[in-house]
N, C-alpha and C. Protein backbone atom coordinates (compact mmCIF):
# COMPACT_ATOMS: atom_id res chain seq x y z
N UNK A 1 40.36 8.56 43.78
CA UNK A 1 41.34 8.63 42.73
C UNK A 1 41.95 10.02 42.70
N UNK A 2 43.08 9.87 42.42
CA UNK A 2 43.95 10.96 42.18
C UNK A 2 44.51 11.49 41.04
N UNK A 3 43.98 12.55 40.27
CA UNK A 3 44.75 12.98 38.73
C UNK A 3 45.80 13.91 38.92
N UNK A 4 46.88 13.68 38.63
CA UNK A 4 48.12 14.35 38.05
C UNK A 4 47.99 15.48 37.51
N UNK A 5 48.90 16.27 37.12
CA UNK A 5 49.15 17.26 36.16
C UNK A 5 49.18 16.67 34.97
N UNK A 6 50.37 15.55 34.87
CA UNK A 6 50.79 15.18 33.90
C UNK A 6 49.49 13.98 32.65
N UNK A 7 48.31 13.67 33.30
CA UNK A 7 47.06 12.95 33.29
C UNK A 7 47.17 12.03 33.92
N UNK A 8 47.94 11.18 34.70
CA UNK A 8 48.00 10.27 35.22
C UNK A 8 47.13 10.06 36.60
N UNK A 9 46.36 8.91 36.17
CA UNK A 9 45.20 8.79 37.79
C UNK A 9 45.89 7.59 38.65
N UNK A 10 45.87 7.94 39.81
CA UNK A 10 46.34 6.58 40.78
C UNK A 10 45.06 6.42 41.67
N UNK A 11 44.73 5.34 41.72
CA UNK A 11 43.50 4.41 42.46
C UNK A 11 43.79 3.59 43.33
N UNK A 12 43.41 3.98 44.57
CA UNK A 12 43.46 2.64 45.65
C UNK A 12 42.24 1.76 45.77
N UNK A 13 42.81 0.47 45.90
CA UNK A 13 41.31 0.03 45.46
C UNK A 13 41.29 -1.19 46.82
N UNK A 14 40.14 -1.48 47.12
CA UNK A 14 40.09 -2.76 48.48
C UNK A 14 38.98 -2.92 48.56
N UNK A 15 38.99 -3.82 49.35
CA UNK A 15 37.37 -4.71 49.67
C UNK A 15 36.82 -2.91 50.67
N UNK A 16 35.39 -2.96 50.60
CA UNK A 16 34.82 -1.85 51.57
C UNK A 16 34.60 -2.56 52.84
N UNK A 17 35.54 -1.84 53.60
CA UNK A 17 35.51 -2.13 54.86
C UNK A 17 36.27 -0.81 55.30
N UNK A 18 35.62 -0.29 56.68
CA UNK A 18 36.58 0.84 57.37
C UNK A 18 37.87 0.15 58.47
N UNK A 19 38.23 -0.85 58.69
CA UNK A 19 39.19 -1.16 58.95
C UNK A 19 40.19 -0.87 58.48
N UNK A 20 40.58 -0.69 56.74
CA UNK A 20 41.45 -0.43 56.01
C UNK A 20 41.86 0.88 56.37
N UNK A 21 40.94 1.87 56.16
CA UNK A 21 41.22 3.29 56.31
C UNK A 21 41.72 3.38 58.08
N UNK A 22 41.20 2.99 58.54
CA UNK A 22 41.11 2.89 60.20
C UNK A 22 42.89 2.41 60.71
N UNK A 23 42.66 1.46 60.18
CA UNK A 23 44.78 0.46 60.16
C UNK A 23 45.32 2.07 59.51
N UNK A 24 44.88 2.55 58.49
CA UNK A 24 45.99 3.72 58.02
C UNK A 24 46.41 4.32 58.72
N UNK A 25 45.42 4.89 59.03
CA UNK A 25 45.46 6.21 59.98
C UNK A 25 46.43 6.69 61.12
N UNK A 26 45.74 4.57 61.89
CA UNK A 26 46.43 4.48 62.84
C UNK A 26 48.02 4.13 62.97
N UNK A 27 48.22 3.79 62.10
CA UNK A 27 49.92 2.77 62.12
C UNK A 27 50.65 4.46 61.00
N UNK A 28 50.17 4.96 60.62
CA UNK A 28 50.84 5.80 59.52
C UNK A 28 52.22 5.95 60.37
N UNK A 29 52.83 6.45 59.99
CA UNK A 29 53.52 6.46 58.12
C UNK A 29 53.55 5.10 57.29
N UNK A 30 53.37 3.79 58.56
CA UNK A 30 53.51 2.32 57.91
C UNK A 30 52.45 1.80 57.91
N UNK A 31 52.68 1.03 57.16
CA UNK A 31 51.18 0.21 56.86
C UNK A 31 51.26 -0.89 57.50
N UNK A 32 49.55 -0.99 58.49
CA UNK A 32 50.06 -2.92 58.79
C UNK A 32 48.81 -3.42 58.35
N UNK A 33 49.02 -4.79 58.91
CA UNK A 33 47.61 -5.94 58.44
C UNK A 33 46.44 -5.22 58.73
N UNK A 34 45.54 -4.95 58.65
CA UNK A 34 44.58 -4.49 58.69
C UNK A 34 43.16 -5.29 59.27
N UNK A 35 43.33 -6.97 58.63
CA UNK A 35 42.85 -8.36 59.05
C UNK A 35 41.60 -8.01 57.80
N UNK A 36 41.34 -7.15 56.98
CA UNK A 36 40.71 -7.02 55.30
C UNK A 36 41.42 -8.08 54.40
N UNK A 37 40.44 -8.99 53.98
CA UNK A 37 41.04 -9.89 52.77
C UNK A 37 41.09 -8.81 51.62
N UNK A 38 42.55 -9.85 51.07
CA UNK A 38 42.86 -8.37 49.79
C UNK A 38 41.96 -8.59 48.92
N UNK A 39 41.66 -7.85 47.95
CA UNK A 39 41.01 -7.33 46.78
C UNK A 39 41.71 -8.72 45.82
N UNK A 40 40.23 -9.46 44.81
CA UNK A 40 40.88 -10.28 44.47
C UNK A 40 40.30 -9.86 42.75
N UNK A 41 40.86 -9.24 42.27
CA UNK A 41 40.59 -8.96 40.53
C UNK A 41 40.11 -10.04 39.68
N UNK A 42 40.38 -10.93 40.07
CA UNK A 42 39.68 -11.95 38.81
C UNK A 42 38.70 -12.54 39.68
N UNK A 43 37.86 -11.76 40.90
CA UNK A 43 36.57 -11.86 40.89
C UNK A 43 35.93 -10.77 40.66
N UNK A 44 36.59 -9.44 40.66
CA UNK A 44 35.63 -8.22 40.28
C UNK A 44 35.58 -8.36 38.24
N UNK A 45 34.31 -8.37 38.25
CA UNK A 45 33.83 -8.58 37.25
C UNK A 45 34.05 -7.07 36.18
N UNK A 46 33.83 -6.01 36.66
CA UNK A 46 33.77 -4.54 36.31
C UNK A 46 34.27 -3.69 37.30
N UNK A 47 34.89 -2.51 37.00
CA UNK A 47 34.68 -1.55 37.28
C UNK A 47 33.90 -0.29 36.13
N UNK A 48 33.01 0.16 36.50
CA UNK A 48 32.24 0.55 35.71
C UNK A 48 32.06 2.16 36.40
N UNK A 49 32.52 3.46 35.61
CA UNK A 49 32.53 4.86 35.67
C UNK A 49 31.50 5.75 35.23
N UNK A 50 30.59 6.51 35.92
CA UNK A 50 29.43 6.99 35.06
C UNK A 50 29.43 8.46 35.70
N UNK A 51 28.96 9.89 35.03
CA UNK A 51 29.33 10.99 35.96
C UNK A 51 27.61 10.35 36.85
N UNK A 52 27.96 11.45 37.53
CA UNK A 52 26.97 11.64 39.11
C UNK A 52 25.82 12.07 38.65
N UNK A 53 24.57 11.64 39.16
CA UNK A 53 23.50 12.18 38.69
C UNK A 53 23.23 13.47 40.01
N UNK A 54 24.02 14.51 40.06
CA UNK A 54 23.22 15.31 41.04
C UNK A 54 21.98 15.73 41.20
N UNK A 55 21.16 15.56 40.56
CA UNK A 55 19.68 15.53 41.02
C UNK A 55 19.60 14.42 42.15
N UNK A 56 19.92 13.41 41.96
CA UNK A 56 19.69 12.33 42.94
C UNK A 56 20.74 12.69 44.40
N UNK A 57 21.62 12.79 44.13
CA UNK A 57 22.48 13.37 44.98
C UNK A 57 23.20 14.88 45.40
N UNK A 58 22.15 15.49 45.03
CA UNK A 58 22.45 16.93 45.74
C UNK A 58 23.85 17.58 46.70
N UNK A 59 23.79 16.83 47.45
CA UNK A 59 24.81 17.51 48.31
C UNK A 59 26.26 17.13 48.03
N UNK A 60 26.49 15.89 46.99
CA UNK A 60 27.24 15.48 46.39
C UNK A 60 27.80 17.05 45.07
N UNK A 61 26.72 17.35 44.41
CA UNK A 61 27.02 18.52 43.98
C UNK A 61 26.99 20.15 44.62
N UNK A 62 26.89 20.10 45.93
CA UNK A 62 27.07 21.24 46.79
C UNK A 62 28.85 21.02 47.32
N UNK A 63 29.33 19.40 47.73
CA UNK A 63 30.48 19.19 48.08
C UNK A 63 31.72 19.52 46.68
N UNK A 64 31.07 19.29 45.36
CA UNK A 64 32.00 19.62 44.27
C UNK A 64 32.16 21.08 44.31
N UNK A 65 31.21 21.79 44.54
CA UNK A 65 30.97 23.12 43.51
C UNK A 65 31.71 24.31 45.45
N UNK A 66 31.45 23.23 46.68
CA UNK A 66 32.30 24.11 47.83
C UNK A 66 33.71 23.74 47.41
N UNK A 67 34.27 22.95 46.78
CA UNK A 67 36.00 22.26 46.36
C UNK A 67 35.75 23.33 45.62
N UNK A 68 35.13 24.15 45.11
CA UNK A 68 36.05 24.63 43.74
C UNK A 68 36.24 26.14 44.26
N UNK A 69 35.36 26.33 45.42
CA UNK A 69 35.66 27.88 45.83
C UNK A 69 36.45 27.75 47.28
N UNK A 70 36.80 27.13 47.58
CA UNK A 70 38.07 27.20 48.65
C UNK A 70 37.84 26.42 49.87
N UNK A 71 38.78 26.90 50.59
CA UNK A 71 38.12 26.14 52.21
C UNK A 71 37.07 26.58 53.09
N UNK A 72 36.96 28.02 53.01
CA UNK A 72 35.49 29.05 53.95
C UNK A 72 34.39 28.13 53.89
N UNK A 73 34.62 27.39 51.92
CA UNK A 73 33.48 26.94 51.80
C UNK A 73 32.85 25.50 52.28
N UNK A 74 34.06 25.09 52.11
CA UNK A 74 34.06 23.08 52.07
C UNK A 74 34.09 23.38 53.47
N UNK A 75 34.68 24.19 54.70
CA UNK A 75 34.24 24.61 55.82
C UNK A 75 33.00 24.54 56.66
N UNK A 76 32.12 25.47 55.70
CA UNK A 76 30.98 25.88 56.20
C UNK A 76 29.79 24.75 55.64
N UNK A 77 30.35 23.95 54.56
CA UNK A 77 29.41 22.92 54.12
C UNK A 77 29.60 22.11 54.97
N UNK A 78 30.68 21.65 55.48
CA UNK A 78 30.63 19.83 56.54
C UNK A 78 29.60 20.66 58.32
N UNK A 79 30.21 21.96 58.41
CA UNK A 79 29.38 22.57 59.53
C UNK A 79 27.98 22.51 58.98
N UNK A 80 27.69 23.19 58.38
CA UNK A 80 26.04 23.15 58.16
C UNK A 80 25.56 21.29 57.93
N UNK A 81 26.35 20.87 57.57
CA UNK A 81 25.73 19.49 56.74
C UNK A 81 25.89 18.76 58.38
N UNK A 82 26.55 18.50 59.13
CA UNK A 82 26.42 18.42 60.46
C UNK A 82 25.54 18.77 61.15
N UNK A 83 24.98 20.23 61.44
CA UNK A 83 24.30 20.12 62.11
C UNK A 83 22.31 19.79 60.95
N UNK A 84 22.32 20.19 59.90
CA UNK A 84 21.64 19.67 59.09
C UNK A 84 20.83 18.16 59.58
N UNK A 85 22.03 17.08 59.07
CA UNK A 85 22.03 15.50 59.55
C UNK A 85 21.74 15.50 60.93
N UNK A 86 21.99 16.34 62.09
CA UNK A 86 21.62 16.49 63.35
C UNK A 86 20.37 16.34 63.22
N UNK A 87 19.52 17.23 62.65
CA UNK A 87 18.26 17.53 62.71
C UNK A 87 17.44 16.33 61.80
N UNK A 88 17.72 16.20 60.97
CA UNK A 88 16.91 15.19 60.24
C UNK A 88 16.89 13.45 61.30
N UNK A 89 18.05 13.67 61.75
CA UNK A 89 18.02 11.91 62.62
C UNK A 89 17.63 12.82 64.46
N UNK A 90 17.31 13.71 64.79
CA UNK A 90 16.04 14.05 65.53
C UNK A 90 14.55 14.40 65.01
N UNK A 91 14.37 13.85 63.76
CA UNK A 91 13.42 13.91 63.22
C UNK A 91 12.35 15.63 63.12
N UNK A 92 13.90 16.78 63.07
CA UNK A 92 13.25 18.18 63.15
C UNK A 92 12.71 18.43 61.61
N UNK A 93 13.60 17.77 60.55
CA UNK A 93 13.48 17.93 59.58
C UNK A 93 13.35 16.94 58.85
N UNK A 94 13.28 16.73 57.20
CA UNK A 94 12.91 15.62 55.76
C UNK A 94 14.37 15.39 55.80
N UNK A 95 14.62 14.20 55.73
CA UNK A 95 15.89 13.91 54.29
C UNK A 95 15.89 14.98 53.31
N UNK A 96 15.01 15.25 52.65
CA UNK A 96 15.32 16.11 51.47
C UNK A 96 15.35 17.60 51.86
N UNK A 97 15.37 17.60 52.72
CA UNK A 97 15.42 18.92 53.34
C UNK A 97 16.90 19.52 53.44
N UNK A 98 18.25 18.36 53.81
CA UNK A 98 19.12 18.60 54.10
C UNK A 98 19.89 19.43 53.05
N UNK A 99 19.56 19.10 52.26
CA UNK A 99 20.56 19.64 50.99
C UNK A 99 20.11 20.95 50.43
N UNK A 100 18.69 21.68 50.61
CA UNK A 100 18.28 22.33 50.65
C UNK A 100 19.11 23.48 51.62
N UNK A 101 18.79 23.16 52.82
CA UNK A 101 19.26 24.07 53.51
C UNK A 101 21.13 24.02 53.44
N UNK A 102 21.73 23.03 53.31
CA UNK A 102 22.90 23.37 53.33
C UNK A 102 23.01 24.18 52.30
N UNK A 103 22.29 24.52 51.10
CA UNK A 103 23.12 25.34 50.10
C UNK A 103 22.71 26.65 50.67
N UNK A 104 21.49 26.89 51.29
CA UNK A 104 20.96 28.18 52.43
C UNK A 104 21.92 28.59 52.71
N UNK A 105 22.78 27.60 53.63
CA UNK A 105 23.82 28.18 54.89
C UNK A 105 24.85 29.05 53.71
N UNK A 106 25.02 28.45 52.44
CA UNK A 106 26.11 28.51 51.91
C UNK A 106 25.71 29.77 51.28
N UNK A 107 24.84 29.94 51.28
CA UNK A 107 24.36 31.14 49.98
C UNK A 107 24.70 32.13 51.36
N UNK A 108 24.50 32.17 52.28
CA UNK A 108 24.20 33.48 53.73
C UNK A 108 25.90 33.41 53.99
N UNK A 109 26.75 32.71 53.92
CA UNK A 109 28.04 32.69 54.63
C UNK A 109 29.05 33.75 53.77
N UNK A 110 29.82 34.41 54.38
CA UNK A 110 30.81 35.31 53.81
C UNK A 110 31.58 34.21 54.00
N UNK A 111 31.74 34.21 52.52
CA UNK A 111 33.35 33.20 52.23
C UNK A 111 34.90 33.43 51.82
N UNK A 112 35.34 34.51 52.94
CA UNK A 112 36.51 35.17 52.83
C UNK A 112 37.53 34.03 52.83
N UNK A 113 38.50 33.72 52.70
CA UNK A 113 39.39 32.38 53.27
C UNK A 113 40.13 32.63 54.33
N UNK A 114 39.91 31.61 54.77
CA UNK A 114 40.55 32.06 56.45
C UNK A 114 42.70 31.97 55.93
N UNK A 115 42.86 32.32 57.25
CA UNK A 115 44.47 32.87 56.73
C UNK A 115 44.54 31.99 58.12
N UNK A 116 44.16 31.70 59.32
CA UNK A 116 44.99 31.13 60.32
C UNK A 116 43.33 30.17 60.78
N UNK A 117 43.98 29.35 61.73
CA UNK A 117 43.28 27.97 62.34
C UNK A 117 41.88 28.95 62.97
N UNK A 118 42.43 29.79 63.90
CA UNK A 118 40.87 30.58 64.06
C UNK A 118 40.47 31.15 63.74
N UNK A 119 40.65 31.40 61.48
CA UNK A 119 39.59 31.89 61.11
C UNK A 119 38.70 30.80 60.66
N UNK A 120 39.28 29.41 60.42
CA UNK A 120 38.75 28.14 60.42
C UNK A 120 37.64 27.74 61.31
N UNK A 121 37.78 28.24 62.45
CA UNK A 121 37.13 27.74 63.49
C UNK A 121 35.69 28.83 63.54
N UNK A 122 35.90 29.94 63.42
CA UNK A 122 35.33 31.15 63.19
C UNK A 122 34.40 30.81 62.17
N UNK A 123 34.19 30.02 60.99
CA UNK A 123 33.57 29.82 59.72
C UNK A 123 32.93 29.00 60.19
N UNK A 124 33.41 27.97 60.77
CA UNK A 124 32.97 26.56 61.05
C UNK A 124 31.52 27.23 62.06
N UNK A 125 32.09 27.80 63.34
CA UNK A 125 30.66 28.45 64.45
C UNK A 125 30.50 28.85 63.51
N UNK A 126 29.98 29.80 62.88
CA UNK A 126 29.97 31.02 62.50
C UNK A 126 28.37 30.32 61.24
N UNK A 127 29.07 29.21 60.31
CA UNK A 127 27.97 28.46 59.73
C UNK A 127 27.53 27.44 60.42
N UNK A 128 27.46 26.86 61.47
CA UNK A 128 26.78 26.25 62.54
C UNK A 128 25.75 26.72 63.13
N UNK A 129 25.94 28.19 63.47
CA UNK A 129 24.77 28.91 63.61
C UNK A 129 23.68 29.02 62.97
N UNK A 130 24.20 29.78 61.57
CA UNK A 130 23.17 29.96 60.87
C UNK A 130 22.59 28.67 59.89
N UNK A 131 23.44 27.78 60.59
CA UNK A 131 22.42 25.98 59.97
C UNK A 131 21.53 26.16 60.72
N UNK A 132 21.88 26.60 62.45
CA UNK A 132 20.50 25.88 63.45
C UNK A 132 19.47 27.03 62.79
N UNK A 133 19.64 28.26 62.61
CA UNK A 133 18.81 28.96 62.72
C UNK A 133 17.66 28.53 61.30
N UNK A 134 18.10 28.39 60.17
CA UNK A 134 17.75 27.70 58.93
C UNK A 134 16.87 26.64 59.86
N UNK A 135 17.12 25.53 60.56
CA UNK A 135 16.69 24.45 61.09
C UNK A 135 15.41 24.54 61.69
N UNK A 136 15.47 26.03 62.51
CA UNK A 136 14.62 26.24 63.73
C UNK A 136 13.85 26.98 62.63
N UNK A 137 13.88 27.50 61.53
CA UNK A 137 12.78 28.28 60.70
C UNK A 137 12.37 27.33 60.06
N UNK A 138 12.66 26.46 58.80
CA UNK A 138 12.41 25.28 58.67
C UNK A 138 10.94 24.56 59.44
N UNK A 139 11.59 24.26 60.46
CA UNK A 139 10.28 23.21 61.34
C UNK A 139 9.90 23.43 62.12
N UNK A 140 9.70 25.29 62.22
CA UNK A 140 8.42 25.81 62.70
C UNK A 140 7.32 26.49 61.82
């Protein structure tokens, strides 16, 4: 969902399927069939809004709180959280481990904002590193 200035929210709404997003992407600027049956409202019973329990979802509140300090950050979070998820599905590390250390990476990263594509790229290595290294201290 999307909020306005003015308060106004716009919602796209569809059956969950990645085909939808997938047809976007691909056909953009136009939209085609997608082969997703549409969204049929007088079978969705609710839509029902509740805030986030970040205790349960942690990195859900590491992804809000990197949006609110710029790109260095939301940067260095999908890098660390990458190589993070690397490690946990090679079984180096816990599930609950991940979110832990991504806020690590985040707490160690100078979060200057990058001004061109390779200071982007620069943040991105730069907290990739110090995920593995977090990783390799971690689960030894």
């Amino acid at each position: 969902m999307v909020r306005y200035q003015d308060g106004s929210v716009l919602a796209q709404l569809g059956e969950p399927d990645m085909r939808t997003p997938i047809a976007h992407t691909m056909a953009w600027p136009n939209r085609v069939n997608s082969g997703v049956k549409p969204l049929d409202f007088c079978k969705l019973s609710a839509l029902t809004f509740a805030a986030p329990d970040y205790d349960r979802y942690p990195c859900l509140k590491l992804a809000m709180e990197a949006f609110e300090q710029g790109q260095a950050a939301t940067t260095a979070l999908n890098a660390a959280n990458e190589i993070t998820v690397a490690a946990f599905l090679a079984q180096q590390i816990r599930f609950t481990d991940i979110a832990a250390l991504n806020l690590s990476v985040l707490e160690k990263m100078d979060m200057r904002e990058p001004q061109c594509v390779d200071d982007v790229l620069s943040v991105d290595a730069n907290a990739r590193e110090v995920a593995r290294k977090e990783v390799m201290r971690l689960a030894s």
